[in-house]
C-alpha atoms as a PDB file:
ATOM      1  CA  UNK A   1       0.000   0.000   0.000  1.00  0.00           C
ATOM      2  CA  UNK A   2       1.439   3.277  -0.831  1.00  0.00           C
ATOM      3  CA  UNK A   3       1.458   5.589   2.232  1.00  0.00           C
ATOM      4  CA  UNK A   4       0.796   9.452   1.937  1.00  0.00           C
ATOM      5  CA  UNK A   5       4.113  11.016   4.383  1.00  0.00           C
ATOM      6  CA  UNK A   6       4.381  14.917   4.061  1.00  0.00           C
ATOM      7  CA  UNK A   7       6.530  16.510   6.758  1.00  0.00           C
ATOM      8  CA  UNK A   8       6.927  13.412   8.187  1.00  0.00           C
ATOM      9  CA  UNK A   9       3.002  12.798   8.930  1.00  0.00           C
ATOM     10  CA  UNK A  10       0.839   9.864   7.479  1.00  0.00           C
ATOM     11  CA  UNK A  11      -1.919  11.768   5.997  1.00  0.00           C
ATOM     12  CA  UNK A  12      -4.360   9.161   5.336  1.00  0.00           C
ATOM     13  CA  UNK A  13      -6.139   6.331   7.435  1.00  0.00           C
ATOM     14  CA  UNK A  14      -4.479   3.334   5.528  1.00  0.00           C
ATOM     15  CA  UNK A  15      -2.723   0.510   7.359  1.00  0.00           C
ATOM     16  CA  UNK A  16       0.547   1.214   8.529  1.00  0.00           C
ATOM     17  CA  UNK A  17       0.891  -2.042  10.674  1.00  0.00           C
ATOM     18  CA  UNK A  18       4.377  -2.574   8.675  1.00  0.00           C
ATOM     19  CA  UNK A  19       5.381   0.695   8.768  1.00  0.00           C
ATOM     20  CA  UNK A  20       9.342   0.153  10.229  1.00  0.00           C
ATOM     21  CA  UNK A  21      12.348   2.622  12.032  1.00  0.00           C
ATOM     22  CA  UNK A  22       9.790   4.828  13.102  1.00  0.00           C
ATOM     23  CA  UNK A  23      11.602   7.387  15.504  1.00  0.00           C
ATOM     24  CA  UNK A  24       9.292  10.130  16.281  1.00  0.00           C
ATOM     25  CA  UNK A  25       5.464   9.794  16.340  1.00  0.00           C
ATOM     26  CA  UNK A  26       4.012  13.094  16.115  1.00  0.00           C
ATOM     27  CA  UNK A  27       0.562  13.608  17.400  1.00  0.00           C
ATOM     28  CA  UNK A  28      -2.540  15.422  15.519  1.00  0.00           C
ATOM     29  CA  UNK A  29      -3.628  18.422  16.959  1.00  0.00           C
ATOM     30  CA  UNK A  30      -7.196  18.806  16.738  1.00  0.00           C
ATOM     31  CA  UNK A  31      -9.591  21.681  15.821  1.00  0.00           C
ATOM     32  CA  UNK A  32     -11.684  21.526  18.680  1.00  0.00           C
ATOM     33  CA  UNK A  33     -10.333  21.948  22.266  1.00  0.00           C
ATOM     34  CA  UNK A  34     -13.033  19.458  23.515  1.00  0.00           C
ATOM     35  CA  UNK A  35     -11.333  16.425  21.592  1.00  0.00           C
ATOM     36  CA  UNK A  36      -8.451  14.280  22.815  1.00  0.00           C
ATOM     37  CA  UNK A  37      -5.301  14.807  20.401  1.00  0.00           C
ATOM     38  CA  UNK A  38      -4.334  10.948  19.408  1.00  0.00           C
ATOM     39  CA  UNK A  39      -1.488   9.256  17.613  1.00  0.00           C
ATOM     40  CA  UNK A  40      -1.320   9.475  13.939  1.00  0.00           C
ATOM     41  CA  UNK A  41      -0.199   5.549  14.016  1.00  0.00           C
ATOM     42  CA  UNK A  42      -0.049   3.221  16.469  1.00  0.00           C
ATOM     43  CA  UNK A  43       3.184   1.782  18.113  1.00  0.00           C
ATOM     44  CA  UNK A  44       3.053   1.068  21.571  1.00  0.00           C
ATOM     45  CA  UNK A  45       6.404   0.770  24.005  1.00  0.00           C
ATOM     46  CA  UNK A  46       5.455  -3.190  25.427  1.00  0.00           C
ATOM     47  CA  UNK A  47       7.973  -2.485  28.056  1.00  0.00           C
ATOM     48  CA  UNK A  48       6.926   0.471  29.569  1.00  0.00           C
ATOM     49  CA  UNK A  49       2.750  -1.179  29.693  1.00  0.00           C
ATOM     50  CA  UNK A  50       4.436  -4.286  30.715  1.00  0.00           C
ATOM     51  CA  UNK A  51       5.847  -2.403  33.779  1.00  0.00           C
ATOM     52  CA  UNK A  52       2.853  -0.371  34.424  1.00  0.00           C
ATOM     53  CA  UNK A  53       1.144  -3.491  34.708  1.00  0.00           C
ATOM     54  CA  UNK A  54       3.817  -5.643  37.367  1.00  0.00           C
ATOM     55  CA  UNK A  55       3.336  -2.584  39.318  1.00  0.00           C
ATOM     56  CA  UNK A  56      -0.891  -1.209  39.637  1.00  0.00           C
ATOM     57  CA  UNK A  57      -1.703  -2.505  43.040  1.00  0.00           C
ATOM     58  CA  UNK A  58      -4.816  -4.929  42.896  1.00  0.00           C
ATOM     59  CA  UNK A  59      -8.531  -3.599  42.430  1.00  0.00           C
ATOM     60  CA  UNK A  60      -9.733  -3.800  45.630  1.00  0.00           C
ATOM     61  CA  UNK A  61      -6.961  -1.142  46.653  1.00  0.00           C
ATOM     62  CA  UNK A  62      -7.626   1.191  43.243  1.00  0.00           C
ATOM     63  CA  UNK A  63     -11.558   0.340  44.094  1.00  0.00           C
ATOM     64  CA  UNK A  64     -11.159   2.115  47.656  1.00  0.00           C
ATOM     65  CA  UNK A  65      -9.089   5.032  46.078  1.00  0.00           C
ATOM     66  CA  UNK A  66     -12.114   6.182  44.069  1.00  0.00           C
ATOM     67  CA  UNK A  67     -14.423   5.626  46.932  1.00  0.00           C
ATOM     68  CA  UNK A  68     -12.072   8.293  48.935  1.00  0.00           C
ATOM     69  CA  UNK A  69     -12.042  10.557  46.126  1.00  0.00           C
ATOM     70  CA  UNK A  70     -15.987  10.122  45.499  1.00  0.00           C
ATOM     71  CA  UNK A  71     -16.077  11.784  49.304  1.00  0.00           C
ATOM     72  CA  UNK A  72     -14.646  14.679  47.974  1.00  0.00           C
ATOM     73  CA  UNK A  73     -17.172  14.789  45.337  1.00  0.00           C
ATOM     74  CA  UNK A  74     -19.985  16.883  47.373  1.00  0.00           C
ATOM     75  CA  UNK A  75     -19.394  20.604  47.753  1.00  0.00           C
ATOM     76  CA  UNK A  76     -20.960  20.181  51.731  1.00  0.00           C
ATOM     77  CA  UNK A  77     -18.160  17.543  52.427  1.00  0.00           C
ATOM     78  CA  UNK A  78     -15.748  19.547  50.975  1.00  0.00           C
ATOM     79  CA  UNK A  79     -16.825  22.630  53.011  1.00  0.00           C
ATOM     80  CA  UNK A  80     -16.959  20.486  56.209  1.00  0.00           C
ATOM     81  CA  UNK A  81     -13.424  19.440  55.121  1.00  0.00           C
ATOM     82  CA  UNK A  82     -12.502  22.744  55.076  1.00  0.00           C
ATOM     83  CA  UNK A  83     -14.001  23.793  57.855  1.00  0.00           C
ATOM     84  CA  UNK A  84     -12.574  21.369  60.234  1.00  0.00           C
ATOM     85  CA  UNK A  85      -8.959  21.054  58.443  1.00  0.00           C
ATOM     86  CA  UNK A  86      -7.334  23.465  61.439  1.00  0.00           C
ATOM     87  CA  UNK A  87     -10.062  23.522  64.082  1.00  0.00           C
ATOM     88  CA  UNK A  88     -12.310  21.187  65.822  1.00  0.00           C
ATOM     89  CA  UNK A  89     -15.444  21.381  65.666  1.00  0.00           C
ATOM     90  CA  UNK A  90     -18.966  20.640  67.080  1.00  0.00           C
ATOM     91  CA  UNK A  91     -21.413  19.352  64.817  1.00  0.00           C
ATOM     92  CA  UNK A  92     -23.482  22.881  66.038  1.00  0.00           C
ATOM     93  CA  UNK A  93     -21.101  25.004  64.963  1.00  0.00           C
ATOM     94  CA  UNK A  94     -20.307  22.849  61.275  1.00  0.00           C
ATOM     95  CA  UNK A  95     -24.370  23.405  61.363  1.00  0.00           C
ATOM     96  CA  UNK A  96     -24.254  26.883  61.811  1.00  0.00           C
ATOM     97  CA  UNK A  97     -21.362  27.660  59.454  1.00  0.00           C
ATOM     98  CA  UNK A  98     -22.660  26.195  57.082  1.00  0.00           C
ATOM     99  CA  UNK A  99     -26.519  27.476  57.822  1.00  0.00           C
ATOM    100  CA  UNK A 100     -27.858  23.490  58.233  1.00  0.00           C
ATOM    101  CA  UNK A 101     -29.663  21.107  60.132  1.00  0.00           C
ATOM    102  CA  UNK A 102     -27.456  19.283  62.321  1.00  0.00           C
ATOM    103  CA  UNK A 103     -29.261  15.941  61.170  1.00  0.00           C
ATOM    104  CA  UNK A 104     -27.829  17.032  57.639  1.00  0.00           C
ATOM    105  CA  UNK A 105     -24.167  17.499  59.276  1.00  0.00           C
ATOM    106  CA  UNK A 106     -24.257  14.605  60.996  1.00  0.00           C
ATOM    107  CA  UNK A 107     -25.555  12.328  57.752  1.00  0.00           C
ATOM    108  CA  UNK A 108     -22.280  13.835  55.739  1.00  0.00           C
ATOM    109  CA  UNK A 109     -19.893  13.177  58.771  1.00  0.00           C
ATOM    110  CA  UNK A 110     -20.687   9.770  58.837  1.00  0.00           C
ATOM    111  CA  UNK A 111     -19.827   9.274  55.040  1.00  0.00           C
ATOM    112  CA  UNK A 112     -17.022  11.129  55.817  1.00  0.00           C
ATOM    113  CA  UNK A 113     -15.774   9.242  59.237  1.00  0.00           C
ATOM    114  CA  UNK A 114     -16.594   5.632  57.108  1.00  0.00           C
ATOM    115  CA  UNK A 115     -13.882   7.245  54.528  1.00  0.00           C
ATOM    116  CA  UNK A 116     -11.282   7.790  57.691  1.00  0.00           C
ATOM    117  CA  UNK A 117     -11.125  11.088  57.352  1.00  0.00           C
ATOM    118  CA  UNK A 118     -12.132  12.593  60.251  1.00  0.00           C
ATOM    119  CA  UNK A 119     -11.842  11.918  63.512  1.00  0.00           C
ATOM    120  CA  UNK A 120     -14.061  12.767  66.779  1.00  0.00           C
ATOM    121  CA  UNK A 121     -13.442  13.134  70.466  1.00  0.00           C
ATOM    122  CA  UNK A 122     -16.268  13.580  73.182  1.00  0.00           C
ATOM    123  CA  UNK A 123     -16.103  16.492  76.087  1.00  0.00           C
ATOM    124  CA  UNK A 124     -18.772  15.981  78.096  1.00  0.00           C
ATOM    125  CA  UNK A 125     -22.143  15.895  76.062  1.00  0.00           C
ATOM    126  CA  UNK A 126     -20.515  17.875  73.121  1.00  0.00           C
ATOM    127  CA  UNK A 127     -18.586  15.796  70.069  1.00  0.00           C
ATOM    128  CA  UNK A 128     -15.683  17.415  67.944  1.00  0.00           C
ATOM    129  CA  UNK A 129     -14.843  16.527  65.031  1.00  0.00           C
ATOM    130  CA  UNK A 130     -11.440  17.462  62.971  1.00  0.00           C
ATOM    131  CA  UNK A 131      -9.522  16.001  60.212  1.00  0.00           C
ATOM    132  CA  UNK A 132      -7.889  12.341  60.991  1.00  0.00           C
ATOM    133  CA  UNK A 133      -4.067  12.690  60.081  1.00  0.00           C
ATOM    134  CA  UNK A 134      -1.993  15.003  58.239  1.00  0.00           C
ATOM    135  CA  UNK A 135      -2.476  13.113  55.056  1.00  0.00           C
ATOM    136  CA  UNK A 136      -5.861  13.920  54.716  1.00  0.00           C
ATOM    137  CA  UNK A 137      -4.963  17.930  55.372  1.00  0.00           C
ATOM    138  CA  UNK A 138      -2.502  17.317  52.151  1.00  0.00           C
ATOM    139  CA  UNK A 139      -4.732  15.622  49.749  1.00  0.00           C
ATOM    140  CA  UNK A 140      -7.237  18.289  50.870  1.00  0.00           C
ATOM    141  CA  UNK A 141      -4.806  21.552  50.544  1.00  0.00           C
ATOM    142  CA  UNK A 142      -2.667  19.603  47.312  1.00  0.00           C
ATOM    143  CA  UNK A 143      -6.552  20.255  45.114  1.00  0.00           C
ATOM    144  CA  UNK A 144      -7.303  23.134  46.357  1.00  0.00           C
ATOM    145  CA  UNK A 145      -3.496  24.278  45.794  1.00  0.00           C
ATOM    146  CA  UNK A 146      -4.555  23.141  42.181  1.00  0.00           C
ATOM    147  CA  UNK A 147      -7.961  24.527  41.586  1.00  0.00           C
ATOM    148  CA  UNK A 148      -6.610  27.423  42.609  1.00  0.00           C
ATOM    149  CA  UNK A 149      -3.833  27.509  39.711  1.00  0.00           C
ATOM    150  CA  UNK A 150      -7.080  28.460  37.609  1.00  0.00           C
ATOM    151  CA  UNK A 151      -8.236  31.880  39.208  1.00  0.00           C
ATOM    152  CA  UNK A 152      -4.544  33.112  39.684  1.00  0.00           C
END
């Protein structure tokens, strides 16, 4: 099959399956912002997916990953985050911050607490709540820290 190559491009959809010493793949940019840019051709590096695959960890593990990050999914978990991240709080005052029922609070603390990321203690008849470890602060302040990239 003859094969279309200007500037070092293959302009056409034929099969290039035996295409050989290819050293530079180039990749179409496309019109619209909205679509992924893709390969021209396909050639994969066997190694590197090989690799990547020895070292995912197993499904269960990548399962309860997106579970975490589906917590941080709701913009009332994410204030609550926020709100306890250097205080403790009460459940009435994450109510009244955030101009709620404390029956609401307390339904998004418990999806939060079942995620481990918070953490309570009890004084008396009164419950505060703040963030569990310091790795939860950093996942927390590492998207805002990149959200924020956008506005500044």
């Amino acid at each position: 099959m003859a094969r279309e190559l200007k500037n070092g491009i293959i302009s056409n959809d034929k099969d290039v399956n035996d295409l050989i010493n290819v050293d530079e793949i180039e990749v179409c940019v496309l019109e619209n912002e909205t679509d992924i840019e893709v390969c021209d051709i396909q050639k994969t590096n066997d190694k590197l997916v090989e690799e990547i695959k020895r070292s995912i960890p197993r499904n269960e593990v990548l399962d309860d990953l997106s579970e975490l990050f589906k917590v941080f999914g709701d913009i009332t978990r994410i204030k609550i985050i926020y709100a306890i991240k250097d205080n403790e709080m009460c459940v009435c005052d994450i109510a009244k911050f955030l101009g709620m029922s404390q029956s609401a609070i307390s339904h998004q603390l418990r999806v939060i607490k079942k995620a481990r990321l918070v953490k309570y203690r009890r004084e008396g008849k009164t419950v505060y709540y703040s963030l569990d470890d310091e790795h939860v602060n950093k996942i927390f302040e590492f998207g805002l820290s990149h959200v924020n990239e956008m506005y500044y």
